[in-house]
N, C-alpha and C. Protein backbone atom coordinates (compact mmCIF):
# COMPACT_ATOMS: atom_id res chain seq x y z
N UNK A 1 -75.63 -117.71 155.49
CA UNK A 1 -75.21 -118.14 154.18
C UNK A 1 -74.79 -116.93 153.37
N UNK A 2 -73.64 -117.18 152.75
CA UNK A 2 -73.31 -115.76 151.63
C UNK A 2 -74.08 -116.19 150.19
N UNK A 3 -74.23 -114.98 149.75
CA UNK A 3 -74.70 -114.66 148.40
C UNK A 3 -73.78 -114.36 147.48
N UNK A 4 -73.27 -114.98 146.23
CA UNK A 4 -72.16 -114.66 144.78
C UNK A 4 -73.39 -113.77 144.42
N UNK A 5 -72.66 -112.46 144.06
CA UNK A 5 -73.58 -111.90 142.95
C UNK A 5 -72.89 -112.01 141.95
N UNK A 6 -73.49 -111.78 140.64
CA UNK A 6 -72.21 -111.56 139.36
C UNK A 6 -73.47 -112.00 138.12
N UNK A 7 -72.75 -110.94 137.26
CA UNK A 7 -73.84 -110.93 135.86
C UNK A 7 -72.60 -111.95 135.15
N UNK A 8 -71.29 -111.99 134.56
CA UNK A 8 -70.53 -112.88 134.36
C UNK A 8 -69.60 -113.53 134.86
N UNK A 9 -69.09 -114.81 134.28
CA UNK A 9 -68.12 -115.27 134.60
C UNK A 9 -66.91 -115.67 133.53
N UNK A 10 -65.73 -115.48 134.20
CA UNK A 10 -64.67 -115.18 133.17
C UNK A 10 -63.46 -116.60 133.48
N UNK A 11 -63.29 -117.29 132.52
CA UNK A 11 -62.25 -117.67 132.96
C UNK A 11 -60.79 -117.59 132.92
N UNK A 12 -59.71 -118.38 133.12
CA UNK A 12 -58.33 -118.04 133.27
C UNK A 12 -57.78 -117.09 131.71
N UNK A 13 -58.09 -117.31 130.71
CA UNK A 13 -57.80 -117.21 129.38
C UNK A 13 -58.85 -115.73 129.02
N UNK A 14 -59.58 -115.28 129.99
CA UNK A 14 -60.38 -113.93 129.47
C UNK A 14 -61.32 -114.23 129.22
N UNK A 15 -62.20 -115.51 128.90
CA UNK A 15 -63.55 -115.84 127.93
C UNK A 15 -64.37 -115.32 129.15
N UNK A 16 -65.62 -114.77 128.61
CA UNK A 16 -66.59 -114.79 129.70
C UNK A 16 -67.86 -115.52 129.01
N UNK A 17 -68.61 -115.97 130.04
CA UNK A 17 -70.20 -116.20 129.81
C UNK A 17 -71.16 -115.81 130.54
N UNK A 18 -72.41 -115.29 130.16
CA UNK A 18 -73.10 -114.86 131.26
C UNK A 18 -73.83 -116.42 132.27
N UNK A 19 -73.73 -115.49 133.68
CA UNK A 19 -74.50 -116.62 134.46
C UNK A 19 -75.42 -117.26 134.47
N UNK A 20 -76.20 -116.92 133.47
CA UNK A 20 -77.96 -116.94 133.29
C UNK A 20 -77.97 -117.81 132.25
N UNK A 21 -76.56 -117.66 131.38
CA UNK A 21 -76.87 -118.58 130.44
C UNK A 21 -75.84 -120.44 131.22
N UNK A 22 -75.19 -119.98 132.21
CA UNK A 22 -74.66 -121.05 133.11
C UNK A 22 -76.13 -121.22 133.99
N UNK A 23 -76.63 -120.97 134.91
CA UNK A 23 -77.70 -121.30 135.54
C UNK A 23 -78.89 -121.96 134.50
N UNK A 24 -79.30 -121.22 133.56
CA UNK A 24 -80.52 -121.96 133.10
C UNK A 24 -80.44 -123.42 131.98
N UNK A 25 -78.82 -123.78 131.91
CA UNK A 25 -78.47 -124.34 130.96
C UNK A 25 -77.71 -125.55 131.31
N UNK A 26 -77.94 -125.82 132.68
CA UNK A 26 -77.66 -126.59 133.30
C UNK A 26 -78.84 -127.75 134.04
N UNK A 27 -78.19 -128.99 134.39
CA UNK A 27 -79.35 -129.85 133.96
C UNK A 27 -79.62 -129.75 135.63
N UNK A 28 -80.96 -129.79 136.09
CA UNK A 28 -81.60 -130.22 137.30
C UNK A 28 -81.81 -130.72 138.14
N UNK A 29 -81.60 -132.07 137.38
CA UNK A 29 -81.68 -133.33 138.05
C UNK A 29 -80.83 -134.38 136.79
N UNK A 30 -80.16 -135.01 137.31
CA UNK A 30 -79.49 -136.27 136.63
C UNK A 30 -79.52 -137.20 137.74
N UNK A 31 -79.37 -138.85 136.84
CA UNK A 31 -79.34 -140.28 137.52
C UNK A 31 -78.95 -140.99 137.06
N UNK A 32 -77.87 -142.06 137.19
CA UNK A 32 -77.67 -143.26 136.34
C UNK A 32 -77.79 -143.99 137.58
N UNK A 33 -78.63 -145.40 136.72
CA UNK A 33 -79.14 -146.30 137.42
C UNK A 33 -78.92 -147.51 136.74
N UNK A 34 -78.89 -148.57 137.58
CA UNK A 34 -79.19 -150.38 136.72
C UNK A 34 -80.35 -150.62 136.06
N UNK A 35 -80.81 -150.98 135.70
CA UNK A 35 -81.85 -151.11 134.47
C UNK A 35 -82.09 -152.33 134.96
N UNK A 36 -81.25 -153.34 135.65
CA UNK A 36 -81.45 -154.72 136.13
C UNK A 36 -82.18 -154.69 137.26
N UNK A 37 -81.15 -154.07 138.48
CA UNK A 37 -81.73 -154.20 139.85
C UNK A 37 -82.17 -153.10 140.44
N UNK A 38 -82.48 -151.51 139.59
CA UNK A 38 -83.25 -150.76 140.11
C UNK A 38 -81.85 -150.04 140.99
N UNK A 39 -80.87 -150.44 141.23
CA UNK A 39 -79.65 -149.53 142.11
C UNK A 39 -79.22 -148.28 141.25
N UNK A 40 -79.06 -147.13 142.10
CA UNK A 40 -78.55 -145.44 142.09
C UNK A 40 -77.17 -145.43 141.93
N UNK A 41 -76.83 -145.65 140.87
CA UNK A 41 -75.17 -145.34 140.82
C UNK A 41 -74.69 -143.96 141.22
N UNK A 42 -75.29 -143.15 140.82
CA UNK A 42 -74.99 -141.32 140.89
C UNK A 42 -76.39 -141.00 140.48
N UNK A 43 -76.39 -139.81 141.69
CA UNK A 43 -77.61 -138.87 141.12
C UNK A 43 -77.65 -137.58 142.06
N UNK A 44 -78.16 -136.51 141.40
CA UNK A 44 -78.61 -135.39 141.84
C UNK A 44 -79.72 -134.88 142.06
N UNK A 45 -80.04 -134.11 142.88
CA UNK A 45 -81.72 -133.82 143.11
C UNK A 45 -82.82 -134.99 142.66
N UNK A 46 -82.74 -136.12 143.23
CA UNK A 46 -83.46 -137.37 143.01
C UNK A 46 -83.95 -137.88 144.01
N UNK A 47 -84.86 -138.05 144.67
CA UNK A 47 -85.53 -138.38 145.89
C UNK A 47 -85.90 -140.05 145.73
N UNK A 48 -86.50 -140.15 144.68
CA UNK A 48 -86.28 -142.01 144.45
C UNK A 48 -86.79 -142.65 143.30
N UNK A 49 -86.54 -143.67 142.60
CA UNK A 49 -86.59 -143.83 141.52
C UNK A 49 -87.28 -145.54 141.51
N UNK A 50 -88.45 -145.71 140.90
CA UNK A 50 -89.46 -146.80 141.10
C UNK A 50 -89.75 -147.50 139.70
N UNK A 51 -89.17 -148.88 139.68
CA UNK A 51 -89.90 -149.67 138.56
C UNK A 51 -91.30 -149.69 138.56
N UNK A 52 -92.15 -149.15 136.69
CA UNK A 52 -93.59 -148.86 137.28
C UNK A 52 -93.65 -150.30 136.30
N UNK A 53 -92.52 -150.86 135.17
CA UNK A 53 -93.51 -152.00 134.81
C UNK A 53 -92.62 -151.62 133.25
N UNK A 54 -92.72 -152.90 132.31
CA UNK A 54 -92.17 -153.37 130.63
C UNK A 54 -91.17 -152.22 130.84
N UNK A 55 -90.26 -152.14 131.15
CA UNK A 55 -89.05 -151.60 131.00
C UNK A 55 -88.66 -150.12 131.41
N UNK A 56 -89.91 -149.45 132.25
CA UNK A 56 -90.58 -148.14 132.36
C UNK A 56 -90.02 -147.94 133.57
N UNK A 57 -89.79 -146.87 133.93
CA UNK A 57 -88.96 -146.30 135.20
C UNK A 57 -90.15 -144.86 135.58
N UNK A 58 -89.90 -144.21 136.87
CA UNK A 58 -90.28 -143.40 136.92
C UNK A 58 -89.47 -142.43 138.33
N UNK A 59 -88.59 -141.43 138.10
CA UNK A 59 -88.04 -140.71 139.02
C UNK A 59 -88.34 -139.01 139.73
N UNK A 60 -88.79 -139.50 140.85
CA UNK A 60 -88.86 -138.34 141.42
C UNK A 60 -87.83 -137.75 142.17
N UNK A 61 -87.87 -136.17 141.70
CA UNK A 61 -87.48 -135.42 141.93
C UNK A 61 -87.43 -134.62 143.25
N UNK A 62 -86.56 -134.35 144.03
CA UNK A 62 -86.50 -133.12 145.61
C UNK A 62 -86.81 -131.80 145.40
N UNK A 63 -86.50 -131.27 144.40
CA UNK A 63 -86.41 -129.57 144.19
C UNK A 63 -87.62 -129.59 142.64
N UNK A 64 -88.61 -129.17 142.57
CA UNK A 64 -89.54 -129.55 141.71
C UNK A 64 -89.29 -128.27 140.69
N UNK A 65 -89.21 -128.59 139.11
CA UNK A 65 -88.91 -127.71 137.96
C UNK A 65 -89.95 -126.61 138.27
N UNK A 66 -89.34 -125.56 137.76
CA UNK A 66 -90.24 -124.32 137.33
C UNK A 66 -91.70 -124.52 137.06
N UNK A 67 -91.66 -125.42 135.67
CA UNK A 67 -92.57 -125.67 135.01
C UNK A 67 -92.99 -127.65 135.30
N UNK A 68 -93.63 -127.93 134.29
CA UNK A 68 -93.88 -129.74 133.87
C UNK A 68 -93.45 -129.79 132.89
N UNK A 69 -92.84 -128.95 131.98
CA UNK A 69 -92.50 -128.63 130.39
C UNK A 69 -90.81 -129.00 130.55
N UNK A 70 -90.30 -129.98 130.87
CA UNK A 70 -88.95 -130.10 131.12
C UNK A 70 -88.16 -130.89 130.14
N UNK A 71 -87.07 -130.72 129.62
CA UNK A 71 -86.56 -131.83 128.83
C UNK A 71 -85.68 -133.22 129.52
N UNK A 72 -86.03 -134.46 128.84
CA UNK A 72 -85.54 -135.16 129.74
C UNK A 72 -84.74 -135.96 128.48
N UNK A 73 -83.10 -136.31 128.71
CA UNK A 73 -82.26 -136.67 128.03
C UNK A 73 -81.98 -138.17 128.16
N UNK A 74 -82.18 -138.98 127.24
CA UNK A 74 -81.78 -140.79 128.11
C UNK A 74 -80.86 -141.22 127.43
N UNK A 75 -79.94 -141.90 128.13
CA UNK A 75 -79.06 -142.75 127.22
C UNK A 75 -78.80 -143.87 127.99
N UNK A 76 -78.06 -145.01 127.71
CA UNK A 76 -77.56 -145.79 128.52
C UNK A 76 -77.19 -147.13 127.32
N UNK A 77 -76.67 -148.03 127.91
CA UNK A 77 -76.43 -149.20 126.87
C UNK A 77 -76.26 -149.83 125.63
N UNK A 78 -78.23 -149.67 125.70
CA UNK A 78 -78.63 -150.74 124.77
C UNK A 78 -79.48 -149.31 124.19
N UNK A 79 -79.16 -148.20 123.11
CA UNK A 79 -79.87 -147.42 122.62
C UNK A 79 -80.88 -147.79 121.84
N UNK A 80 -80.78 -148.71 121.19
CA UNK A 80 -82.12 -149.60 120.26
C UNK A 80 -83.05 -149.96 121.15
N UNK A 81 -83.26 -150.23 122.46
CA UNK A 81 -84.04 -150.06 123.19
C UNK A 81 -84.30 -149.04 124.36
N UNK A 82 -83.86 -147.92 124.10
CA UNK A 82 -84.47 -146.80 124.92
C UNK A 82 -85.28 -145.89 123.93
N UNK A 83 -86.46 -146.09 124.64
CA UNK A 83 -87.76 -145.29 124.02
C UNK A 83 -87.95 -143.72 124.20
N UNK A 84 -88.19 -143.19 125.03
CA UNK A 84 -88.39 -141.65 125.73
C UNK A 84 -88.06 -141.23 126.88
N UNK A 85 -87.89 -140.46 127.14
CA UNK A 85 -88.38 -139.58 128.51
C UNK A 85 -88.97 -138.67 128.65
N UNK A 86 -89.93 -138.42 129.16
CA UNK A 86 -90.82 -137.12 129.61
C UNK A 86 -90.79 -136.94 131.11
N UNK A 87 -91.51 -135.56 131.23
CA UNK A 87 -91.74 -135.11 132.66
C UNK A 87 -93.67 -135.56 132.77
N UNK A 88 -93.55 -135.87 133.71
CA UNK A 88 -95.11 -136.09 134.37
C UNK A 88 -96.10 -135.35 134.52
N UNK A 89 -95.11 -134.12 135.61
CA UNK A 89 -95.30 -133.01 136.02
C UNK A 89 -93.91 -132.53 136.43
N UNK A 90 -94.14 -131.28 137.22
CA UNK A 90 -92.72 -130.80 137.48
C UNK A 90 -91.72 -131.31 139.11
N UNK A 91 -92.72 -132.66 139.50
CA UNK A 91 -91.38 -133.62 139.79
C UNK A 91 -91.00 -134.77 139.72
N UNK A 92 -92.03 -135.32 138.09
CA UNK A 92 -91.90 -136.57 138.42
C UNK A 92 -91.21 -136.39 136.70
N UNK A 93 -90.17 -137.81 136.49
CA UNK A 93 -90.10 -137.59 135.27
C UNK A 93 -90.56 -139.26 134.55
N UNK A 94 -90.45 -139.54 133.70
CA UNK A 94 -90.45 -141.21 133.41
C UNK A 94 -89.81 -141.51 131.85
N UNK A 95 -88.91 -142.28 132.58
CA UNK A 95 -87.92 -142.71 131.31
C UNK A 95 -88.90 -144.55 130.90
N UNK A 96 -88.98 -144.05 129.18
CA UNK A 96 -89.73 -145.63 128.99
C UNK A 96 -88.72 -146.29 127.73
N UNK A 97 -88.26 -147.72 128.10
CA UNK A 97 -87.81 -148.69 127.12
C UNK A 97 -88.63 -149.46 126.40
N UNK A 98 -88.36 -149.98 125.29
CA UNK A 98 -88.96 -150.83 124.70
C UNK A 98 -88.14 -152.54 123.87
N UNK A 99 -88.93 -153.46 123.53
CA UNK A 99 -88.20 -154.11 123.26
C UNK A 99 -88.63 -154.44 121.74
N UNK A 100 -88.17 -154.15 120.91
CA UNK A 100 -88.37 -154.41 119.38
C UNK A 100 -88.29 -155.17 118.84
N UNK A 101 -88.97 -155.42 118.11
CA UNK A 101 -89.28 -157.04 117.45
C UNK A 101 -88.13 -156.77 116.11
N UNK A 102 -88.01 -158.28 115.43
CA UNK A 102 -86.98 -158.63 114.30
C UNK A 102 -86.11 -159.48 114.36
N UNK A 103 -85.07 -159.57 113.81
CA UNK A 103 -83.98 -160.46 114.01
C UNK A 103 -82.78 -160.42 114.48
N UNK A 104 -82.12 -160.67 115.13
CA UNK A 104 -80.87 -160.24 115.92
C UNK A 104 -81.46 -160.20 117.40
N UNK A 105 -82.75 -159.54 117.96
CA UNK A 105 -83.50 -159.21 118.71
C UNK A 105 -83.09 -160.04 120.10
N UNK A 106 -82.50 -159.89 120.69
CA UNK A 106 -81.98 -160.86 122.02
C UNK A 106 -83.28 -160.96 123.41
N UNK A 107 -83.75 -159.86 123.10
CA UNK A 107 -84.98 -159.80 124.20
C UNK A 107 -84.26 -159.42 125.63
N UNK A 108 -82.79 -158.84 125.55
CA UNK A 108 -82.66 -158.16 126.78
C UNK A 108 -83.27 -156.47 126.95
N UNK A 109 -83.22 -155.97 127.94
CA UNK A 109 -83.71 -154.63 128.28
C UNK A 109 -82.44 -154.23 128.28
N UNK A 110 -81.86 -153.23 128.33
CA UNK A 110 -81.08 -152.26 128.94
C UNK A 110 -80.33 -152.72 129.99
N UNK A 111 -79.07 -152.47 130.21
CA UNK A 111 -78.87 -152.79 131.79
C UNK A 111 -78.43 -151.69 132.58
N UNK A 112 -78.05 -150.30 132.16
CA UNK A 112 -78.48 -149.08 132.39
C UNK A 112 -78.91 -148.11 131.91
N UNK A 113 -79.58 -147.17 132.63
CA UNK A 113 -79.71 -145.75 132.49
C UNK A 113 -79.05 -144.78 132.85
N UNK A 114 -78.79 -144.01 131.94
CA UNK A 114 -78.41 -142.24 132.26
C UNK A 114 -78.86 -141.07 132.34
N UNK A 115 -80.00 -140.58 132.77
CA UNK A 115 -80.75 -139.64 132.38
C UNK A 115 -80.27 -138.31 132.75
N UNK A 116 -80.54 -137.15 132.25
CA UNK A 116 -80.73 -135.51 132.83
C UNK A 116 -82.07 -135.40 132.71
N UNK A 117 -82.14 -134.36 133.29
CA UNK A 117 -83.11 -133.57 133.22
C UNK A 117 -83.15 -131.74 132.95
N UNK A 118 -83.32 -131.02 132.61
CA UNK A 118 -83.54 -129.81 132.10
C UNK A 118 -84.91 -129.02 132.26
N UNK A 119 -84.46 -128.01 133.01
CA UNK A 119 -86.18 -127.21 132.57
C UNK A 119 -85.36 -125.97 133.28
């Protein structure tokens, strides 16, 4: 296998950035998934991803973060019902929905997810 060394990178126009701030600033692991039937549309470093229960997901990770201190980014759909994401530890992460009470309130979940991950 070859090795890139390089403290920057420059592109066509002259800009440079350092690598370190490209390597550490880049996300880890990402997934978008159905929110319905639990199916992997796209994902990276994701080993498998398990309904634990009320709208709660939980995805593990192949290449495990540095740390458990990771940021985890969610979006998908129905944003009035996406609650959090955290890391577990440094390979599990768990994205949680919720369903909010009031009026308008349809009582669907989500029908996808998008997550990153960061650390």
């Amino acid at each position: 296998m070859s090795t890139l060394r390089a403290t920057n990178l420059q592109n066509l126009s002259g800009s440079t950035i350092s690598v370190g701030n490209v390597v550490n600033g880049t996300a880890k692991a990402w997934i978008a998934f159905s929110a319905v039937t639990g199916t992997i549309f796209t994902s990276f470093n994701v080993s498998s991803l398990v309904y634990i229960g009320s709208a709660n997901w939980e995805i593990t990770l192949i290449n495990a973060l540095p740390t458990a201190y990771g940021s985890v980014v969610v979006g998908g759909d129905r944003h009035d019902l996406i609650k959090n994401g955290h890391m577990v530890n440094s390979t599990k992460a768990r994205v949680a929905g919720y369903q909010p009470g009031g009026s308008g309130y349809t009582g669907a979940d989500p029908t996808y997810y998008s997550v990153a991950i960061f650390g």
